[in-house]
PDB file of N, CA and C in Angstrom:
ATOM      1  N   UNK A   1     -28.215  22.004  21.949  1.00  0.00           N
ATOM      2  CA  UNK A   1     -28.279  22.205  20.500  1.00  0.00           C
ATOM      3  C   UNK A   1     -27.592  21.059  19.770  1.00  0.00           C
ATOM      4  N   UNK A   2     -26.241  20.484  20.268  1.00  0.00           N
ATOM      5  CA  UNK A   2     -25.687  19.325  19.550  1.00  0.00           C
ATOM      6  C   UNK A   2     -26.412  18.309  19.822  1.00  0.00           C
ATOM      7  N   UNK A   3     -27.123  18.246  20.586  1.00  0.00           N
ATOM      8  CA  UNK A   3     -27.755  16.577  20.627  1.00  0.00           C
ATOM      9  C   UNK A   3     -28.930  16.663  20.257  1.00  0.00           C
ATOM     10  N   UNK A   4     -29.875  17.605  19.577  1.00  0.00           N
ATOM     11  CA  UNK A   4     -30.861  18.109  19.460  1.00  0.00           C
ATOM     12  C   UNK A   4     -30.827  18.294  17.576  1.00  0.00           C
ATOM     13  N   UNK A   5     -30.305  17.858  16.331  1.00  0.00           N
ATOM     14  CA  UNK A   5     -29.871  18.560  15.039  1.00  0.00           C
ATOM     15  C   UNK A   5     -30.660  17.602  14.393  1.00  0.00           C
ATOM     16  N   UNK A   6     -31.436  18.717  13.182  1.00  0.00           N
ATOM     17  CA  UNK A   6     -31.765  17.707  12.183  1.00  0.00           C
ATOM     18  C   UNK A   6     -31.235  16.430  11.485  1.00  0.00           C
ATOM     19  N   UNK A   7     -29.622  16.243  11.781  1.00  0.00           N
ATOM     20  CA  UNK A   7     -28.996  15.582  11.511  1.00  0.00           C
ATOM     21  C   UNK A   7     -29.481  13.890  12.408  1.00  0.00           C
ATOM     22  N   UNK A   8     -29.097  14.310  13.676  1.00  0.00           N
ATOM     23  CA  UNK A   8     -29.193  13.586  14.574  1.00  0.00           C
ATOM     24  C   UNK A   8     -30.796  12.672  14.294  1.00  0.00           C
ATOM     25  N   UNK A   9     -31.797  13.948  14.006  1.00  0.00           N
ATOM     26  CA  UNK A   9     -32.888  12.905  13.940  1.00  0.00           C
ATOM     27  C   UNK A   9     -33.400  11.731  12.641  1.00  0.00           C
ATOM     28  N   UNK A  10     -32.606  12.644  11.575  1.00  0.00           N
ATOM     29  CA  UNK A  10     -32.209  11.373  10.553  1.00  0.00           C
ATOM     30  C   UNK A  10     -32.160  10.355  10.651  1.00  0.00           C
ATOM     31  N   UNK A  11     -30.959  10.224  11.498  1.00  0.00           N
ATOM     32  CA  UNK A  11     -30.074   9.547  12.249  1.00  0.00           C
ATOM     33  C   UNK A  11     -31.112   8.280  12.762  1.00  0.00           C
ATOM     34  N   UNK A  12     -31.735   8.986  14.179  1.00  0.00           N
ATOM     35  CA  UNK A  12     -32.556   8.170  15.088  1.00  0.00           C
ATOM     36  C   UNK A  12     -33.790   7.677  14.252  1.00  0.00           C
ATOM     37  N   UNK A  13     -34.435   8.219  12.619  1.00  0.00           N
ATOM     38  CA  UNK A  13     -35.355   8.005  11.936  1.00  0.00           C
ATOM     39  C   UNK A  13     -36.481   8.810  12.593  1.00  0.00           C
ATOM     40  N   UNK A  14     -36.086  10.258  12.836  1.00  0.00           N
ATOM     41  CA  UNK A  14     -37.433  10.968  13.780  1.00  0.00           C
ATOM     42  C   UNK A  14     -38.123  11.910  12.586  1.00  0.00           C
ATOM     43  N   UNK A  15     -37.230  11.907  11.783  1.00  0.00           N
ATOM     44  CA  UNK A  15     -37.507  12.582  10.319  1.00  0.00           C
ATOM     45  C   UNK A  15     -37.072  11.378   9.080  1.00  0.00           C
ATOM     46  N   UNK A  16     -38.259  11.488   7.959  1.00  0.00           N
ATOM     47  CA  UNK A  16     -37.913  10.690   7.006  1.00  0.00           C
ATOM     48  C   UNK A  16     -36.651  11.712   5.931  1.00  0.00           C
ATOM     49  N   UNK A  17     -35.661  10.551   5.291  1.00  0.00           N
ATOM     50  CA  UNK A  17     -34.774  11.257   4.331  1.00  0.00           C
ATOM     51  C   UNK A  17     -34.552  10.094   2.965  1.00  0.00           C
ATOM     52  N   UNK A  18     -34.199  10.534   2.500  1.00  0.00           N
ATOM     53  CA  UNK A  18     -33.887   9.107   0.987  1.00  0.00           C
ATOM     54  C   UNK A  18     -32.521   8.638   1.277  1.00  0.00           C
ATOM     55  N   UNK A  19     -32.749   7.628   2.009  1.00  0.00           N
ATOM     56  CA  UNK A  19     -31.287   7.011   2.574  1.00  0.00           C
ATOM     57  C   UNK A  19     -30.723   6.404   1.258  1.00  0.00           C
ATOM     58  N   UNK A  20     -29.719   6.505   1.460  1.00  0.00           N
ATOM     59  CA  UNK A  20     -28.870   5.416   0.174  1.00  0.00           C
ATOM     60  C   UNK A  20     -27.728   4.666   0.869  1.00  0.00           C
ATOM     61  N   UNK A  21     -27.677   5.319   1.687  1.00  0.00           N
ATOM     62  CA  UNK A  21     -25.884   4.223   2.884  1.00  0.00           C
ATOM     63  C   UNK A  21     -26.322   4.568   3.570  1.00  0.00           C
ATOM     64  N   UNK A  22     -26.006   3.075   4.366  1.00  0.00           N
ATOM     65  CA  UNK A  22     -26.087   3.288   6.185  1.00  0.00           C
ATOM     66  C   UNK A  22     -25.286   2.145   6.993  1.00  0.00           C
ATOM     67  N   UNK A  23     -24.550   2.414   7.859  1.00  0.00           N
ATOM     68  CA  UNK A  23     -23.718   1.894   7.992  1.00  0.00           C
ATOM     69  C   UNK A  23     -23.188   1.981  10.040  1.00  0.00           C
ATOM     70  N   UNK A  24     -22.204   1.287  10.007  1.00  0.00           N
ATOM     71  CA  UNK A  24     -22.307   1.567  12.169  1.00  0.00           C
ATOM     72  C   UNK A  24     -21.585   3.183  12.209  1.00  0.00           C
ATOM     73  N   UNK A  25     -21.143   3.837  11.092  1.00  0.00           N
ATOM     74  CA  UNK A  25     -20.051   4.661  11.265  1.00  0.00           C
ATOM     75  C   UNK A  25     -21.045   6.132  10.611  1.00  0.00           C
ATOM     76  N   UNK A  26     -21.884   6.011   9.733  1.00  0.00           N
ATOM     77  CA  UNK A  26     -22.309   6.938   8.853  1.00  0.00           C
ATOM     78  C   UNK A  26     -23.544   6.449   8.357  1.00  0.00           C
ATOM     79  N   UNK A  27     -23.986   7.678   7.729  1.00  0.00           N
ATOM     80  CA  UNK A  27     -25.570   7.594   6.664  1.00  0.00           C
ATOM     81  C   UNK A  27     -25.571   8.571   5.935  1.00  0.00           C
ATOM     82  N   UNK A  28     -25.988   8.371   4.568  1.00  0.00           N
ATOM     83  CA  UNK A  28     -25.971   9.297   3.367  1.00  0.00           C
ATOM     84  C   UNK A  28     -27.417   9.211   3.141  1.00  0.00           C
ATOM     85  N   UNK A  29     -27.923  10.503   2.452  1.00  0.00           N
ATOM     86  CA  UNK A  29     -29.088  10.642   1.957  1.00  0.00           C
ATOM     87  C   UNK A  29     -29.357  11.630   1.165  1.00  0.00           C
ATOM     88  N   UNK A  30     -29.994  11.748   0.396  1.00  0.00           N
ATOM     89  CA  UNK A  30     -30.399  13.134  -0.512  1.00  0.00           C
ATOM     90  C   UNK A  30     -30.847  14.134   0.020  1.00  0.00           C
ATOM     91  N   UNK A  31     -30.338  15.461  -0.460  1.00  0.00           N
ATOM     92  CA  UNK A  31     -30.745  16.729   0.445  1.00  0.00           C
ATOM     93  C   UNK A  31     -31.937  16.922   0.093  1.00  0.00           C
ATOM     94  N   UNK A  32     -32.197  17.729   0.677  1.00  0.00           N
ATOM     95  CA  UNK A  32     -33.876  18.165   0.238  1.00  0.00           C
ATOM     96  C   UNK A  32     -33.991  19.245  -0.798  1.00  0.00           C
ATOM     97  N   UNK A  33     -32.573  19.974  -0.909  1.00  0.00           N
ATOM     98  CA  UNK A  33     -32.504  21.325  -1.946  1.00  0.00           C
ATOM     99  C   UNK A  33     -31.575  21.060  -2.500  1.00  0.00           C
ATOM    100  N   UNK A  34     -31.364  20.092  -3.702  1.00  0.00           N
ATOM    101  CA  UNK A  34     -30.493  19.806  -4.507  1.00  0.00           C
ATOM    102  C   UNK A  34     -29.384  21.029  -5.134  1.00  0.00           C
ATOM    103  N   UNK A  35     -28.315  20.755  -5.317  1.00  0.00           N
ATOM    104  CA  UNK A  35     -27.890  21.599  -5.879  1.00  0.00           C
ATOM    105  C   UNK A  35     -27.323  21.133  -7.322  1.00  0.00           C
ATOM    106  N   UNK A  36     -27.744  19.899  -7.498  1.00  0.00           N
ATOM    107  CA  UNK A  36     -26.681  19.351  -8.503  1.00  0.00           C
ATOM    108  C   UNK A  36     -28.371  17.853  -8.636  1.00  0.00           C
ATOM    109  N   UNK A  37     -27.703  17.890  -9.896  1.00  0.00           N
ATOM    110  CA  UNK A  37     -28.672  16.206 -10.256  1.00  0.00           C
ATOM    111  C   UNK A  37     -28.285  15.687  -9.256  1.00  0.00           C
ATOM    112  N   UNK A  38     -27.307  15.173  -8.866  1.00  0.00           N
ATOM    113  CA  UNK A  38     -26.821  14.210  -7.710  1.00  0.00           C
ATOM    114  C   UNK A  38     -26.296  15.079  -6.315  1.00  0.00           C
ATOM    115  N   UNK A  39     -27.310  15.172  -5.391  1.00  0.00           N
ATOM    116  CA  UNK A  39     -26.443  15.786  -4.303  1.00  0.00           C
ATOM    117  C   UNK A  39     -27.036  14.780  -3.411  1.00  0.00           C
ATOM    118  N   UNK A  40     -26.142  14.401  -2.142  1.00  0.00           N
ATOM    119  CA  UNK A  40     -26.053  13.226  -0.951  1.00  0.00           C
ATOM    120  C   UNK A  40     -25.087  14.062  -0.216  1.00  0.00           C
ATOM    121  N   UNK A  41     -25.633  13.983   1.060  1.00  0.00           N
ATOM    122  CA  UNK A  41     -25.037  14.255   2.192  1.00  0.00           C
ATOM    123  C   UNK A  41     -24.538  12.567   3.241  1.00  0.00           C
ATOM    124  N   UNK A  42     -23.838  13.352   3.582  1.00  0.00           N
ATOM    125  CA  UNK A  42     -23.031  12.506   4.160  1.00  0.00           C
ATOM    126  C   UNK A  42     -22.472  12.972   5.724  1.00  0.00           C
ATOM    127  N   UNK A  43     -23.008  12.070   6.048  1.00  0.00           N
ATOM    128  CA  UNK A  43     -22.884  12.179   7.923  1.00  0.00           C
ATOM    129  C   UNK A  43     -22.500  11.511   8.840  1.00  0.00           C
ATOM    130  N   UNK A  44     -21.371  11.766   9.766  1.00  0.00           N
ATOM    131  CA  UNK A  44     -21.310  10.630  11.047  1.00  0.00           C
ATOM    132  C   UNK A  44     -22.377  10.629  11.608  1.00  0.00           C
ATOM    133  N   UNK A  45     -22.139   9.408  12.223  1.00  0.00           N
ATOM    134  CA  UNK A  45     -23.293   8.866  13.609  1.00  0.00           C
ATOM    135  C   UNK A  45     -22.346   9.509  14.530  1.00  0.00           C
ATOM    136  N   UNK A  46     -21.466  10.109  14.564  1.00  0.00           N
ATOM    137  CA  UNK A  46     -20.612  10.675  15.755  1.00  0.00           C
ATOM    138  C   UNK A  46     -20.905  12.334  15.830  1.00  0.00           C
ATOM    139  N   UNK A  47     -21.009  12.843  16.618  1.00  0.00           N
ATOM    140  CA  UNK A  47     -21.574  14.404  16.746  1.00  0.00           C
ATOM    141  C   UNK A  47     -20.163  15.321  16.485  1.00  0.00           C
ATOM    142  N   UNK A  48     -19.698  15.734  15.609  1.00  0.00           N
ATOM    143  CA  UNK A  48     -18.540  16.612  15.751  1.00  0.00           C
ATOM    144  C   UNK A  48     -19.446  18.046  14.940  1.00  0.00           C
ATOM    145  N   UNK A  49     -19.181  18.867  15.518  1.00  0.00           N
ATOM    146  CA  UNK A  49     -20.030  20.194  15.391  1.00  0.00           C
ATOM    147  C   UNK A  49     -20.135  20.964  13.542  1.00  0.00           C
ATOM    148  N   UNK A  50     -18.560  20.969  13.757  1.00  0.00           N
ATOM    149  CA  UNK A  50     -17.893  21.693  12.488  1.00  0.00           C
ATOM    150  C   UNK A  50     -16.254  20.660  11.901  1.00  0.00           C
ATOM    151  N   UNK A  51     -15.893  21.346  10.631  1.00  0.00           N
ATOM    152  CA  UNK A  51     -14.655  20.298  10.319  1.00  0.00           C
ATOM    153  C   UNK A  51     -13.555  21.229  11.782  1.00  0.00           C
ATOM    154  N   UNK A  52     -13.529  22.255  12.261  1.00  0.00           N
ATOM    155  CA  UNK A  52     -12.599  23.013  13.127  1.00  0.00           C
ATOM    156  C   UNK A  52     -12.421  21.838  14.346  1.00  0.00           C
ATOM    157  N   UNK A  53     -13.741  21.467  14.063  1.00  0.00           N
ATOM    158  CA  UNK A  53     -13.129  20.267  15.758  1.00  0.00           C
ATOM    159  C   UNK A  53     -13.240  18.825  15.469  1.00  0.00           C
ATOM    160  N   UNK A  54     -12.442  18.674  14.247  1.00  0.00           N
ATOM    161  CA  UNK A  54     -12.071  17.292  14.267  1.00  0.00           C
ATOM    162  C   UNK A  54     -10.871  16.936  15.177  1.00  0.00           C
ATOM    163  N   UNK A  55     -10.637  15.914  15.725  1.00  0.00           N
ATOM    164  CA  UNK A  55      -9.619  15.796  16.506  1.00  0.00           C
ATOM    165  C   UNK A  55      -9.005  14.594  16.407  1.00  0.00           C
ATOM    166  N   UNK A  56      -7.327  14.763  16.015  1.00  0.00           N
ATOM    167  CA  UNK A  56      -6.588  13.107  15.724  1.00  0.00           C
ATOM    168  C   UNK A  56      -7.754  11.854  15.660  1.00  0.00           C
ATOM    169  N   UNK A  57      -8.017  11.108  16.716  1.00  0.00           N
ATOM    170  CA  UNK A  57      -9.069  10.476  16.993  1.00  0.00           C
ATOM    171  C   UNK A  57     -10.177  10.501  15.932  1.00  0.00           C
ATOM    172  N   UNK A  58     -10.247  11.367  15.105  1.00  0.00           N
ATOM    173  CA  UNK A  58     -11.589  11.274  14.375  1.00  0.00           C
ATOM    174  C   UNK A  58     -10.608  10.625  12.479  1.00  0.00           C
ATOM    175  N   UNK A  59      -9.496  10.342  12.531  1.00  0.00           N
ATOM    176  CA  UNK A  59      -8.932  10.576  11.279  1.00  0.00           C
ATOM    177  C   UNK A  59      -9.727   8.992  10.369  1.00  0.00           C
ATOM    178  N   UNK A  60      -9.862   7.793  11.365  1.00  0.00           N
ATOM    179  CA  UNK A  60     -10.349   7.128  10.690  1.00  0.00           C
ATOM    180  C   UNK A  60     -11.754   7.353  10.474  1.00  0.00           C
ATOM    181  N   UNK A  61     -12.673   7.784  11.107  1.00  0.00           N
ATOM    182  CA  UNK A  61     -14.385   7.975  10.578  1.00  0.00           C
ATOM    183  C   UNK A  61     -14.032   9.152   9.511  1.00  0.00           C
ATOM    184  N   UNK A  62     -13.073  10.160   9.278  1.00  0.00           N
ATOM    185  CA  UNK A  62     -12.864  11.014   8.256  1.00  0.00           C
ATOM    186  C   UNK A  62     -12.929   9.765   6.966  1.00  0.00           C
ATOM    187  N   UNK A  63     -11.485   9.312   6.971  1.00  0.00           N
ATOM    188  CA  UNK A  63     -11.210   8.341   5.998  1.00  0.00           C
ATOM    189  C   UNK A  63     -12.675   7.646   5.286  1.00  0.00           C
ATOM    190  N   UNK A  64     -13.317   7.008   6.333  1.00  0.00           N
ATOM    191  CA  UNK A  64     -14.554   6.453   6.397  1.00  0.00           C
ATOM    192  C   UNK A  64     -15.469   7.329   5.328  1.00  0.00           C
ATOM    193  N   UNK A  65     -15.769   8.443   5.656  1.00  0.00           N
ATOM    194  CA  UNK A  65     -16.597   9.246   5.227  1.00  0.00           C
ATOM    195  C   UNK A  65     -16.197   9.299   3.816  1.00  0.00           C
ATOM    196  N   UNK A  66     -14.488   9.562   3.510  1.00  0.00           N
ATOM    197  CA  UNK A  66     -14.493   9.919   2.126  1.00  0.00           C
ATOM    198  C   UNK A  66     -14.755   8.116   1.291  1.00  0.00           C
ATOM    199  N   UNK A  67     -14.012   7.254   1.887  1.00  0.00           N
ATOM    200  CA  UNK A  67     -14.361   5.838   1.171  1.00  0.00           C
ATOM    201  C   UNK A  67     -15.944   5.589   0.639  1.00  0.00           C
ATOM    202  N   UNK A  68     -16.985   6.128   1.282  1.00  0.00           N
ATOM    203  CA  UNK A  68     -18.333   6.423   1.775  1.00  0.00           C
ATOM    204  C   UNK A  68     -18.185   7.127   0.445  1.00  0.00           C
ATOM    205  N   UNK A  69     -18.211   8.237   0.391  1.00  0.00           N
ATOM    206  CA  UNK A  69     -17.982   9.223  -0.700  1.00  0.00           C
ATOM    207  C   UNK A  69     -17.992   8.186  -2.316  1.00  0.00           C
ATOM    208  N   UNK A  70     -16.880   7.714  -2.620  1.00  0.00           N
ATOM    209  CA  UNK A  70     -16.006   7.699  -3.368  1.00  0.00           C
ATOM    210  C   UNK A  70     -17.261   6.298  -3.883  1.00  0.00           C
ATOM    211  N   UNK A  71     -17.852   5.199  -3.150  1.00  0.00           N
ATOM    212  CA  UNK A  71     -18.343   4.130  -3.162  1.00  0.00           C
ATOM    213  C   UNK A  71     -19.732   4.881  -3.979  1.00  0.00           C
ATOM    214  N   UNK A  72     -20.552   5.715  -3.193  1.00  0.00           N
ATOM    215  CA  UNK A  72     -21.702   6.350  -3.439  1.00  0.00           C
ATOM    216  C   UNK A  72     -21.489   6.992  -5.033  1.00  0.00           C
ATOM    217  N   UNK A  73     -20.615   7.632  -5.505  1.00  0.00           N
ATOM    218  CA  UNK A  73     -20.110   8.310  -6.484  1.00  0.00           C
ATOM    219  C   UNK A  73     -20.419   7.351  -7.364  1.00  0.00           C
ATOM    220  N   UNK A  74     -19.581   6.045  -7.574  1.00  0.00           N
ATOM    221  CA  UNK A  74     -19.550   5.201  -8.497  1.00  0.00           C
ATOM    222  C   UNK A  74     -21.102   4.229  -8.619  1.00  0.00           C
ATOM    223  N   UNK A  75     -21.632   4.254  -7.719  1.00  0.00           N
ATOM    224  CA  UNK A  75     -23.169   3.822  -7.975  1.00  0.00           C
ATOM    225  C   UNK A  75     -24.157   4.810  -7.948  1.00  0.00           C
ATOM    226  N   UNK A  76     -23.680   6.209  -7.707  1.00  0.00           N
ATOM    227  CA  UNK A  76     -24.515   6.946  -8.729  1.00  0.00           C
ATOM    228  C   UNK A  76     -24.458   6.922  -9.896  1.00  0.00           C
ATOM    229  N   UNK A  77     -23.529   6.697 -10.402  1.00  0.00           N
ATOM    230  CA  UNK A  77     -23.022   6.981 -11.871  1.00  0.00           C
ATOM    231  C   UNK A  77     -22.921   8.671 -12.227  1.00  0.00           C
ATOM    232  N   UNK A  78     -21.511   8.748 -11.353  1.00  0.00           N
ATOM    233  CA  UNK A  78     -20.439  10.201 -11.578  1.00  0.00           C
ATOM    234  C   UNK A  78     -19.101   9.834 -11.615  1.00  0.00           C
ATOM    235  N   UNK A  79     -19.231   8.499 -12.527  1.00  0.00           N
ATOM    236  CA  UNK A  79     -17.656   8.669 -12.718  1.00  0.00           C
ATOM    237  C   UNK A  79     -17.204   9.656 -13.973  1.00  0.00           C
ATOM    238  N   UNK A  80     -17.384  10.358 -14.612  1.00  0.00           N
ATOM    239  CA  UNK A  80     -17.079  11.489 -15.117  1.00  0.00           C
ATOM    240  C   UNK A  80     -16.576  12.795 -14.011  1.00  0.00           C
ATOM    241  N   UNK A  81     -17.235  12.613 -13.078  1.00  0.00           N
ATOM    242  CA  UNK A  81     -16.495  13.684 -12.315  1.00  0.00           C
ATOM    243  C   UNK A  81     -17.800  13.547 -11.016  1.00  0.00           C
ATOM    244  N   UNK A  82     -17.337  14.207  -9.857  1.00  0.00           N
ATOM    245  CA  UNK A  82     -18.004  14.512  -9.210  1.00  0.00           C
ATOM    246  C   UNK A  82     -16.945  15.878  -7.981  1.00  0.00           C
ATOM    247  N   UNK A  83     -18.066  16.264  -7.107  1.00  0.00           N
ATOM    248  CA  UNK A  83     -17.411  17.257  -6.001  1.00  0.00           C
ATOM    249  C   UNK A  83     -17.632  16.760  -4.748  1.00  0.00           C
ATOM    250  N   UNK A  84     -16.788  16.618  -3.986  1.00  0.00           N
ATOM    251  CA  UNK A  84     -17.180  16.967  -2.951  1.00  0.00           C
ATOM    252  C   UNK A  84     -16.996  18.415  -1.450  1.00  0.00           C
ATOM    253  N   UNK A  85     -17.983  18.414  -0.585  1.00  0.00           N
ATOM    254  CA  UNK A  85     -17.980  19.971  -0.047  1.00  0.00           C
ATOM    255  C   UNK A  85     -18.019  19.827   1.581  1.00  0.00           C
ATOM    256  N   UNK A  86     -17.195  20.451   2.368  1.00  0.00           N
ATOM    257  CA  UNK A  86     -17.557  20.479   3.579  1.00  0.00           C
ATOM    258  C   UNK A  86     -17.642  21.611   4.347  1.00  0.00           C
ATOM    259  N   UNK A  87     -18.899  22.637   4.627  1.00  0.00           N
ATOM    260  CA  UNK A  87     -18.581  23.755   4.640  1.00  0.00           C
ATOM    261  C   UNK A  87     -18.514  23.837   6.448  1.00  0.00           C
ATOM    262  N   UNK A  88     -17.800  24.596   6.968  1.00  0.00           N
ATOM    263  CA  UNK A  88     -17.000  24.922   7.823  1.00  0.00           C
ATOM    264  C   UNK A  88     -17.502  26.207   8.536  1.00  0.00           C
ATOM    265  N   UNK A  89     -18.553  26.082   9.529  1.00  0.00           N
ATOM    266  CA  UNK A  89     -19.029  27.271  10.565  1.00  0.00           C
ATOM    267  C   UNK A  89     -20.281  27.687   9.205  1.00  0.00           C
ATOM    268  N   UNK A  90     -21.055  29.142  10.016  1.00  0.00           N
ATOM    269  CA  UNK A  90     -21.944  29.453   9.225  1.00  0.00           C
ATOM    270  C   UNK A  90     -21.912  30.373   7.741  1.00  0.00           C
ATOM    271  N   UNK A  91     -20.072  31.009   8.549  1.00  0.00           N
ATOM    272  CA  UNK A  91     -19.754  32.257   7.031  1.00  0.00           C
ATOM    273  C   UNK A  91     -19.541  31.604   5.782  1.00  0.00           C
ATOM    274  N   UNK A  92     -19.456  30.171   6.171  1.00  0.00           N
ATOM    275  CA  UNK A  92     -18.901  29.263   5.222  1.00  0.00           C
ATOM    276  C   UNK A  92     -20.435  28.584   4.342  1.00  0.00           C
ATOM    277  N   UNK A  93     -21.433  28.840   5.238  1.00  0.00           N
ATOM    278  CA  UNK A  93     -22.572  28.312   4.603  1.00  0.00           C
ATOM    279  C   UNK A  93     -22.933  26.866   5.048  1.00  0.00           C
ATOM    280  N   UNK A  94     -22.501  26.832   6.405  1.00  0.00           N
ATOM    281  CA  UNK A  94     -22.690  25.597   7.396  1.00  0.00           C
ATOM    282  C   UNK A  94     -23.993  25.686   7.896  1.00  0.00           C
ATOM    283  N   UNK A  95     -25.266  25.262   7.468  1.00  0.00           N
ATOM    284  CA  UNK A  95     -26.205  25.367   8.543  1.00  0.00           C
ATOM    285  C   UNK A  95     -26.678  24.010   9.371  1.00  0.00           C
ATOM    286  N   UNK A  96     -26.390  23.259   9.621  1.00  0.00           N
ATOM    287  CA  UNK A  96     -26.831  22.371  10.715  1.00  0.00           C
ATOM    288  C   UNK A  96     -25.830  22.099  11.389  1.00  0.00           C
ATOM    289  N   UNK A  97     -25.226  22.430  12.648  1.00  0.00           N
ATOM    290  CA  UNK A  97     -24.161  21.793  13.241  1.00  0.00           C
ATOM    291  C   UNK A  97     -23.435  20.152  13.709  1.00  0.00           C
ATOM    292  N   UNK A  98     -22.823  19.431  12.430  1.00  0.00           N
ATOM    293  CA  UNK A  98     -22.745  18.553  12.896  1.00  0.00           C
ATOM    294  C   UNK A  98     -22.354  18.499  11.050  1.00  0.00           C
ATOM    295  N   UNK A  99     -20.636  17.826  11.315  1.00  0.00           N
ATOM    296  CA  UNK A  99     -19.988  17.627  10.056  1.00  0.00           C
ATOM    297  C   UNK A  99     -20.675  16.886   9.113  1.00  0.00           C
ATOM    298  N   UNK A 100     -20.802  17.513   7.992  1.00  0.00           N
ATOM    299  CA  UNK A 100     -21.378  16.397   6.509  1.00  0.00           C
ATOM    300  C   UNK A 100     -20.518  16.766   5.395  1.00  0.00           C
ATOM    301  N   UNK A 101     -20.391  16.082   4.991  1.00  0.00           N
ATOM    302  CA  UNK A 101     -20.034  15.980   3.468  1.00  0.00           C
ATOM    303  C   UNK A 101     -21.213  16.200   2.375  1.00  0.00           C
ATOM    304  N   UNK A 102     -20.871  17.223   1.376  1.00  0.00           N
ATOM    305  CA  UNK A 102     -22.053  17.193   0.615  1.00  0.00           C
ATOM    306  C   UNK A 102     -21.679  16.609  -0.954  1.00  0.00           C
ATOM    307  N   UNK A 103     -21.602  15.406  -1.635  1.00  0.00           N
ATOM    308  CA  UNK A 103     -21.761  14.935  -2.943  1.00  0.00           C
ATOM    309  C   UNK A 103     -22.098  15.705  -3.867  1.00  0.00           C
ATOM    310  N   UNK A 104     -21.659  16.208  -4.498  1.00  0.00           N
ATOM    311  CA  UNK A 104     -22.113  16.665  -6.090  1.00  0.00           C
ATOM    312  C   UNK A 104     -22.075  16.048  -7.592  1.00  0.00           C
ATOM    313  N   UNK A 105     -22.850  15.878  -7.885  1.00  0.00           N
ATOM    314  CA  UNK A 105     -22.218  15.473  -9.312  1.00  0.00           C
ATOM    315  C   UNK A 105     -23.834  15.313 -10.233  1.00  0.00           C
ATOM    316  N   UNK A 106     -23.401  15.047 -11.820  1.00  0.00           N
ATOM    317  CA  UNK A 106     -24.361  15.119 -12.737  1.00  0.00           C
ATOM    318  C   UNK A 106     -24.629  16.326 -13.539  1.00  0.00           C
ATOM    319  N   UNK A 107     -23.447  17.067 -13.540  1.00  0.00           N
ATOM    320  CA  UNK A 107     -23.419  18.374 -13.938  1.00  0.00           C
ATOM    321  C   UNK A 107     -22.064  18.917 -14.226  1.00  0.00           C
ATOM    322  N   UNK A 108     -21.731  19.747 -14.741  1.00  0.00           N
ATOM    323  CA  UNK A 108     -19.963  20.746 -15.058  1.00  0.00           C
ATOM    324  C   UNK A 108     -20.685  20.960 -13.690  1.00  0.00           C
ATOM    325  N   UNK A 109     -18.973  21.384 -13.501  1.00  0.00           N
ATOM    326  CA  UNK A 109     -18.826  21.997 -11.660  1.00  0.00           C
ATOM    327  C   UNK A 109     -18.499  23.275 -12.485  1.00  0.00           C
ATOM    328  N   UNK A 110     -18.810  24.556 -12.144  1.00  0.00           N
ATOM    329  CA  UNK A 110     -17.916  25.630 -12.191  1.00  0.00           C
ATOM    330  C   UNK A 110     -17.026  26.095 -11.129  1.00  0.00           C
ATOM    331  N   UNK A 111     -15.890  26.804 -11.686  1.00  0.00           N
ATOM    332  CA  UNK A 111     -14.664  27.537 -10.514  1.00  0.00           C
ATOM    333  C   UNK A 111     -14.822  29.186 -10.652  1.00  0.00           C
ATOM    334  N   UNK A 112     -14.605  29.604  -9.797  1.00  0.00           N
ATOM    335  CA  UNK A 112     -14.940  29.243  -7.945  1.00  0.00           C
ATOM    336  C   UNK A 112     -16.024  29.275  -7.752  1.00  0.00           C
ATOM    337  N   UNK A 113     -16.078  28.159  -7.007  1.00  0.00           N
ATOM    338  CA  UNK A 113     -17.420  27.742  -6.261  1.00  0.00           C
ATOM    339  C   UNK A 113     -18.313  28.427  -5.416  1.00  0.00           C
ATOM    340  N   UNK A 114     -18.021  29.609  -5.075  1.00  0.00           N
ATOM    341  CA  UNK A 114     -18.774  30.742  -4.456  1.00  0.00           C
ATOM    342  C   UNK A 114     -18.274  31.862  -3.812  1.00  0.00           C
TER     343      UNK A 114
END
C-alpha cells in the first residue's frame, strides 16, 4: 500500500496533476477538490505514511516542506494570509497515506476549522 499511493504516482508522473514546485526533496500541485481559491498540496519524494511517523531524521525535509510552503504562498499571491494543514491518520481526515501539507489561501479562514 505505501509504495503503491496516488501520491507516489504523481510523483513518478503515472497520473497527470498541476505541478507548480518540484524539486529533489518535494512537489506541490493543485488538489483536485479545492477547498479554498488557492489550495496546493505539498509532498515529499520520501514515503512517510502519516505526521505520527516522522522521525528526528526527517526534521530537515519537514523544514523543507514548510520553506516550500511559505515560497509557494508568496507567488500565489496570499500574502494577506494563508493556512496551512496536515491531517494526521484517517479520523483526522487523512486520506492518502503519505505526509502532505495542504496550502490554503484566497479566502477568510474561519475558527475552528472542523
Amino acid at each position: 500500500m505505501l509504495k503503491d499511493n496516488l501520491f507516489l504516482k504523481i510523483i513518478d508522473k503515472k497520473i497527470p496533476a498541476h505541478i507548480v514546485h518540484e524539486d529533489d526533496q518535494c512537489l506541490a500541485f493543485y488538489d483536485i477538490n479545492p477547498q479554498a481559491p488557492v489550495h496546493v498540496i505539498i509532498i515529499p519524494r520520501k514515503v512517510i505514511p502519516t505526521h505520527a511517523d516522522i522521525t528526528p531524521e526527517d526534521g530537515a525535509l519537514l523544514g523543507h516542506l514548510h520553506l516550500v510552503a511559505a515560497q509557494l504562498a508568496n507567488q500565489l499571491g496570499l500574502a494577506d494570509g494563508y493556512r496551512l494543514v496536515v491531517n494526521c491518520k484517517e479520523r483526522a481526515g487523512q486520506t492518502v497515506p503519505h505526509l502532505h501539507l495542504h496550502l490554503l489561501g484566497g479566502r477568510d479562514m474561519g475558527w475552528p476549522p472542523g
